[in-house]
Protein backbone atom coordinates (compact mmCIF):
# COMPACT_ATOMS: atom_id res chain seq x y z
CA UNK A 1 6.43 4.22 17.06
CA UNK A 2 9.17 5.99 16.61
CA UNK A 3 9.90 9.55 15.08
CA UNK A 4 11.77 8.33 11.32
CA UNK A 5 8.58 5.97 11.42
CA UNK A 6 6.06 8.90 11.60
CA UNK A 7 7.86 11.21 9.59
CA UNK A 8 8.14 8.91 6.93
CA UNK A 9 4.23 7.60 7.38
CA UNK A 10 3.95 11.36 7.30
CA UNK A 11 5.87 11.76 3.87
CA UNK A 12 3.89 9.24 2.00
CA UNK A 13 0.74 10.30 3.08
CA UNK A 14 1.69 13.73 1.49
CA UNK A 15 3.12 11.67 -1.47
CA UNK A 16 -0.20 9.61 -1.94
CA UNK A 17 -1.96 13.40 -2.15
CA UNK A 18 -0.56 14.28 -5.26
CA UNK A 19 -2.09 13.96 -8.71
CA UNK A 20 -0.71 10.73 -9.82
CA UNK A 21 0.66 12.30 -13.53
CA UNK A 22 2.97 14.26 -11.10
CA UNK A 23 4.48 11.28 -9.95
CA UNK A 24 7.26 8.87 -11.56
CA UNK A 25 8.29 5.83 -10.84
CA UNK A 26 12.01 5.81 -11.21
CA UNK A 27 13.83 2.51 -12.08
CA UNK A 28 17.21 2.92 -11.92
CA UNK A 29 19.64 0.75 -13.48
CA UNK A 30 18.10 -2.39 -13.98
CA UNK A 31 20.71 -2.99 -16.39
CA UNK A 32 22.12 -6.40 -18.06
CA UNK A 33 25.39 -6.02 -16.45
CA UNK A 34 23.31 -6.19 -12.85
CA UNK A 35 20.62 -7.82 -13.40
CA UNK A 36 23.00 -11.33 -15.43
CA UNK A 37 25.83 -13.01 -15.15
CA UNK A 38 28.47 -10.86 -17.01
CA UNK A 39 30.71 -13.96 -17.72
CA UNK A 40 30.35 -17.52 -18.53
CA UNK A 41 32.29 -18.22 -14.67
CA UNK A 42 30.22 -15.52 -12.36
CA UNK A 43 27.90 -17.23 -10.21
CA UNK A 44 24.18 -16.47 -11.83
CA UNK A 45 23.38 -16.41 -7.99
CA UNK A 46 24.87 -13.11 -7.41
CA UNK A 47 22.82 -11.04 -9.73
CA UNK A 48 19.48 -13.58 -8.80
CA UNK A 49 17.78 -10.96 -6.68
CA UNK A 50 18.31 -8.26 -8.74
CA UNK A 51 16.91 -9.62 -11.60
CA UNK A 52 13.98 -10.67 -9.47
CA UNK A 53 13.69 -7.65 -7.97
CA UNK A 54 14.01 -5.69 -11.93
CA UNK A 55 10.76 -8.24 -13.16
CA UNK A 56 8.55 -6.80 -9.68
CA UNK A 57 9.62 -3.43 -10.79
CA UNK A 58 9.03 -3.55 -14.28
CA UNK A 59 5.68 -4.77 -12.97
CA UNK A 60 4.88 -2.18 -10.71
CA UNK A 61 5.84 0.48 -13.14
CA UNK A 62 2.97 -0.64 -15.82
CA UNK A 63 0.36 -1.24 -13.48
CA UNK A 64 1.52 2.69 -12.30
CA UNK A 65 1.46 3.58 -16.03
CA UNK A 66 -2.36 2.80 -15.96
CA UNK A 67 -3.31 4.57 -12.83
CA UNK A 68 -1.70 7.73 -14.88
CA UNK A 69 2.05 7.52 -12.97
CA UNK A 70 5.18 8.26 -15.30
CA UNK A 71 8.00 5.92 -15.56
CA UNK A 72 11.55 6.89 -16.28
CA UNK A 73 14.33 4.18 -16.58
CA UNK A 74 18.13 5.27 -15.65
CA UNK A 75 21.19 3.38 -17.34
CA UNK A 76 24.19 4.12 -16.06
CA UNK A 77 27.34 4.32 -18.72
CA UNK A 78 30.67 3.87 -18.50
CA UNK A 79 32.19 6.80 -20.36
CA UNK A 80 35.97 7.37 -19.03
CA UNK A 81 35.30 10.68 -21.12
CA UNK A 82 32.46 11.81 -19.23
CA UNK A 83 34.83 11.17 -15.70
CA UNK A 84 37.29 13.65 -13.43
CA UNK A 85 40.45 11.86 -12.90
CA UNK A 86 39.89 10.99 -9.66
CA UNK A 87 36.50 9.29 -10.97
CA UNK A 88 38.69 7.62 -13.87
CA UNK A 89 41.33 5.80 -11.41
CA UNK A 90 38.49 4.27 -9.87
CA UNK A 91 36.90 2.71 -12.80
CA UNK A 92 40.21 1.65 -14.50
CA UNK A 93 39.45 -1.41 -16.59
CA UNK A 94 36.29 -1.92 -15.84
CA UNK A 95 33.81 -3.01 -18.71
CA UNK A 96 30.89 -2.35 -16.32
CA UNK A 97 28.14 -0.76 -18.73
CA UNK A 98 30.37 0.05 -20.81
CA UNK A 99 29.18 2.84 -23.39
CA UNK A 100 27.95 1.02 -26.27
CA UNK A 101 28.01 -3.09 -24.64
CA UNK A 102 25.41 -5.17 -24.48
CA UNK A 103 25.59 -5.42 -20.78
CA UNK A 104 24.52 -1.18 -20.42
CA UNK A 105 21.39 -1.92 -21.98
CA UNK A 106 18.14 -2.74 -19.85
CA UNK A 107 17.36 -5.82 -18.51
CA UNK A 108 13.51 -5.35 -19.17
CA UNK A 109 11.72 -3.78 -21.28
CA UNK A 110 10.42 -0.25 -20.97
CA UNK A 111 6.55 0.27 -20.81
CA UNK A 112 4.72 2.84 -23.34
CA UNK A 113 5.15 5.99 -22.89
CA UNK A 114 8.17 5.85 -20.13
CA UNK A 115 11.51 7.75 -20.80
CA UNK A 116 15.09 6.28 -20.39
CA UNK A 117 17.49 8.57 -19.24
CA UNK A 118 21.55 8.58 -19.19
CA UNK A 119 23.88 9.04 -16.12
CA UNK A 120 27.79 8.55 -16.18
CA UNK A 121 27.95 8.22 -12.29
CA UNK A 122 25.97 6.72 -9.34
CA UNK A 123 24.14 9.80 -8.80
CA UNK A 124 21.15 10.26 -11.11
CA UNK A 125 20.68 13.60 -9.99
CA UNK A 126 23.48 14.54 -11.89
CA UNK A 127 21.80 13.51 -15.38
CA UNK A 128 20.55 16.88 -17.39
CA UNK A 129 18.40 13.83 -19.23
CA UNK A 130 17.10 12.82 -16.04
CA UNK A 131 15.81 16.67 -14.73
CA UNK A 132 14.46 17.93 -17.90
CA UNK A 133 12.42 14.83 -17.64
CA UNK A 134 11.19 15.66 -14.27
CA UNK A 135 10.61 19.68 -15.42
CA UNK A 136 8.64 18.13 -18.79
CA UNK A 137 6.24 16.46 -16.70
CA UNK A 138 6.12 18.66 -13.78
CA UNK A 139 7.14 15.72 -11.07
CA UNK A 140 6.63 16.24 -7.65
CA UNK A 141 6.77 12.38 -6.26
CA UNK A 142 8.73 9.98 -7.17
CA UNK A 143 8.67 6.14 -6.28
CA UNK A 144 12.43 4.95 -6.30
CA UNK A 145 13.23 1.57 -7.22
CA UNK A 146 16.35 -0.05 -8.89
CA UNK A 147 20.25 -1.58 -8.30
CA UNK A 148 22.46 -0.90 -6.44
CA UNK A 149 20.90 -1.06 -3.66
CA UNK A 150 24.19 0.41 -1.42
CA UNK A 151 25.00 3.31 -4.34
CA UNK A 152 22.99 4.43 -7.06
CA UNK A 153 19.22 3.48 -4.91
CA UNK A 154 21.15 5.67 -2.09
CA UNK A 155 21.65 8.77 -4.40
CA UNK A 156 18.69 8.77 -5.89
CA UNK A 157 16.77 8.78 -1.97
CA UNK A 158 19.07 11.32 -0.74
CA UNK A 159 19.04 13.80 -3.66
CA UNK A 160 14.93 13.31 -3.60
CA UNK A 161 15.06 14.45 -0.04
CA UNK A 162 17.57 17.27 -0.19
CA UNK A 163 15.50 19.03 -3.46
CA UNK A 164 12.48 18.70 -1.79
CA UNK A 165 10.49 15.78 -3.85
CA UNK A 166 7.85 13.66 -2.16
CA UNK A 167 9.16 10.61 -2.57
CA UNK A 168 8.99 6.44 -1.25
CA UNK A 169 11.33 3.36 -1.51
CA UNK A 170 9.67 0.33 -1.58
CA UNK A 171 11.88 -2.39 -0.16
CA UNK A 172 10.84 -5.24 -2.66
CA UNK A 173 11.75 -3.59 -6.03
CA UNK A 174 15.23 -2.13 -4.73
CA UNK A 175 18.31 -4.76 -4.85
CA UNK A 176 21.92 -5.27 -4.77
CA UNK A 177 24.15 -8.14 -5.74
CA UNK A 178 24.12 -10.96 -3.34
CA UNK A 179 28.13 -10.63 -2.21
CA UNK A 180 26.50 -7.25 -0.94
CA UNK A 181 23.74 -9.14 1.08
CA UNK A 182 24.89 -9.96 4.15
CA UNK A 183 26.42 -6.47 5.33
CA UNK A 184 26.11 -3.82 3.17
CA UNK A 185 22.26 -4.43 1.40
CA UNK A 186 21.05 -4.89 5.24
CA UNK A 187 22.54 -1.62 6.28
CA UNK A 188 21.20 0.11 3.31
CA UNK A 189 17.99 -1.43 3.32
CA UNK A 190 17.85 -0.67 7.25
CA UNK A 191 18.67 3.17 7.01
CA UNK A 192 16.01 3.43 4.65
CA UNK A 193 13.45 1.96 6.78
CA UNK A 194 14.52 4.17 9.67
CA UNK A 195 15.38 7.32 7.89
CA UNK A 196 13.42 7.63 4.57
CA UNK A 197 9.91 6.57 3.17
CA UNK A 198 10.08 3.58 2.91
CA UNK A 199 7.23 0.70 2.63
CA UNK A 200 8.21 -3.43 2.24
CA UNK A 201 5.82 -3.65 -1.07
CA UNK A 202 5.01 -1.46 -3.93
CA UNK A 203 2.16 -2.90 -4.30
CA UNK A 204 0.22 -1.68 -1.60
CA UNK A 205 1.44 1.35 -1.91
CA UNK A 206 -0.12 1.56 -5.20
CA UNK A 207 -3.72 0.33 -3.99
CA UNK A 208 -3.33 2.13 -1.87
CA UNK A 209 -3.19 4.92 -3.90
CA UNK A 210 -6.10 3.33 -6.28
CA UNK A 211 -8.02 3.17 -2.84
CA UNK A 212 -7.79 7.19 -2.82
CA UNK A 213 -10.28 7.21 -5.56
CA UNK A 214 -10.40 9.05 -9.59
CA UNK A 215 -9.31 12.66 -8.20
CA UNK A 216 -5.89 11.83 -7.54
CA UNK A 217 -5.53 11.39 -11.44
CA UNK A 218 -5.40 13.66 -14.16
C-alpha cells in the first residue's frame, strides 16, 4: 500500500472518531444550472451524472441527518458585484447561477434542519455564511460532496486540509459535467484518491460509522 493510501486510511479513521454532531456533510453546488440542461439545445447528457450523482448525495445527507451529522448546502452566485476585475473578465456574459435565476437555485431539496450557504466564487472557504456555520455547530469533519468535480469539489478538499478539518471525499456523490469526463474529472477524481481521503461510496463510510456504535453521537 502506498503512503497517500495510509495516510488517508489514517485520516478517516480519525474522522470516523469524532462525535457525529461535529461533522457536516457538505454538498456543494448541486445547483439547477449543473445538475439540467440550461437550454432547450444542450445535450441533457452532459449534466446526467451530476444530477445522478446530486440524488446519491441528497441521499446520503438524510440518512447522515439521522445518525446526528449536519448538512450544509453551498450555491454558488453569480454576482459581477461581489467580483475583482480580474474575476469579472472571466465571467463576462455568463448567466451561470446567475443571482436571482432559476438555474442558482438547488437541484434537490434540502433535508430538515440543514443550512444553505452563499459563495460568489469556486472556493467555499471564502463564504462568511459558510464558516459561521461551521463555528455555530462546532465542526470538526466534514464529508465533501458536490459539482464541479475539477473546481469548486477541489477547493473545498484543499481548504479542509490546509485549516486542519478531518475530512473525506467520497467518489460516488462528487461529479462534473460529462465534456469534463474523459480528462479533467479522471485527473481530479485520481488526485483525490492518491492524495486526500477519499473512499468510492458514502455509504459505507456511513455504516461504517453506524458500525462504531451510540457513543460517536451526541
Amino acid at each position: 500500500m502506498q503512503y497517500g493510501q495510509m495516510r488517508s486510511l489514517d485520516q478517516i479513521d480519525e474522522l470516523r472518531k469524532l462525535e457525529t454532531r461535529r461533522v457536516t456533510v457538505l454538498l456543494v453546488d448541486f445547483q439547477n444550472d449543473f445538475c439540467r440542461p440550461s437550454t432547450p439545445d444542450q445535450d441533457p447528457g452532459q449534466t446526467r451524472a451530476n444530477a445522478e450523482a446530486a440524488q446519491r448525495a441528497n441521499a446520503f445527507a438524510s440518512e447522515a441527518a439521522g445518525l446526528g451529522m449536519r448538512v450544509i448546502y453551498s450555491q454558488q452566485i453569480l454576482d459581477p458585484g461581489r467580483l475583482t476585475s480580474r474575476q469579472r473578465r472571466w465571467e463576462e456574459g455568463s448567466q451561470l447561477c446567475l443571482a436571482g435565476s432559476a438555474g442558482a437555485e438547488l437541484f434537490i431539496d434540502p433535508v430538515p434542519g440543514s443550512r444553505i450557504v452563499r459563495k460568489y466564487r469556486f472556493d467555499i472557504w471564502q463564504s462568511q455564511e459558510f464558516l459561521a456555520a461551521l463555528a455555530d455547530w462546532d465542526i470538526d469533519g466534514l464529508i465533501i460532496g458536490g459539482v464541479e468535480l475539477i473546481c469548486c469539489v477541489l477547493y473545498a478538499a484543499l481548504g479542509a486540509d490546509e485549516r486542519g478539518f478531518h475530512y473525506a471525499v467520497p467518489q460516488d456523490i462528487v461529479s462534473g459535467m460529462r465534456s469534463s469526463e474523459q480528462v479533467a474529472n479522471r485527473a481530479a477524481r485520481d488526485y483525490l484518491r492518491s492524495v486526500h481521503p477519499s473512499v468510492d461510496r458514502a455509504g459505507d463510510l456511513l455504516r461504517d460509522w453506524g458500525a462504531a456504535g451510540s457513543s460517536c453521537t451526541g
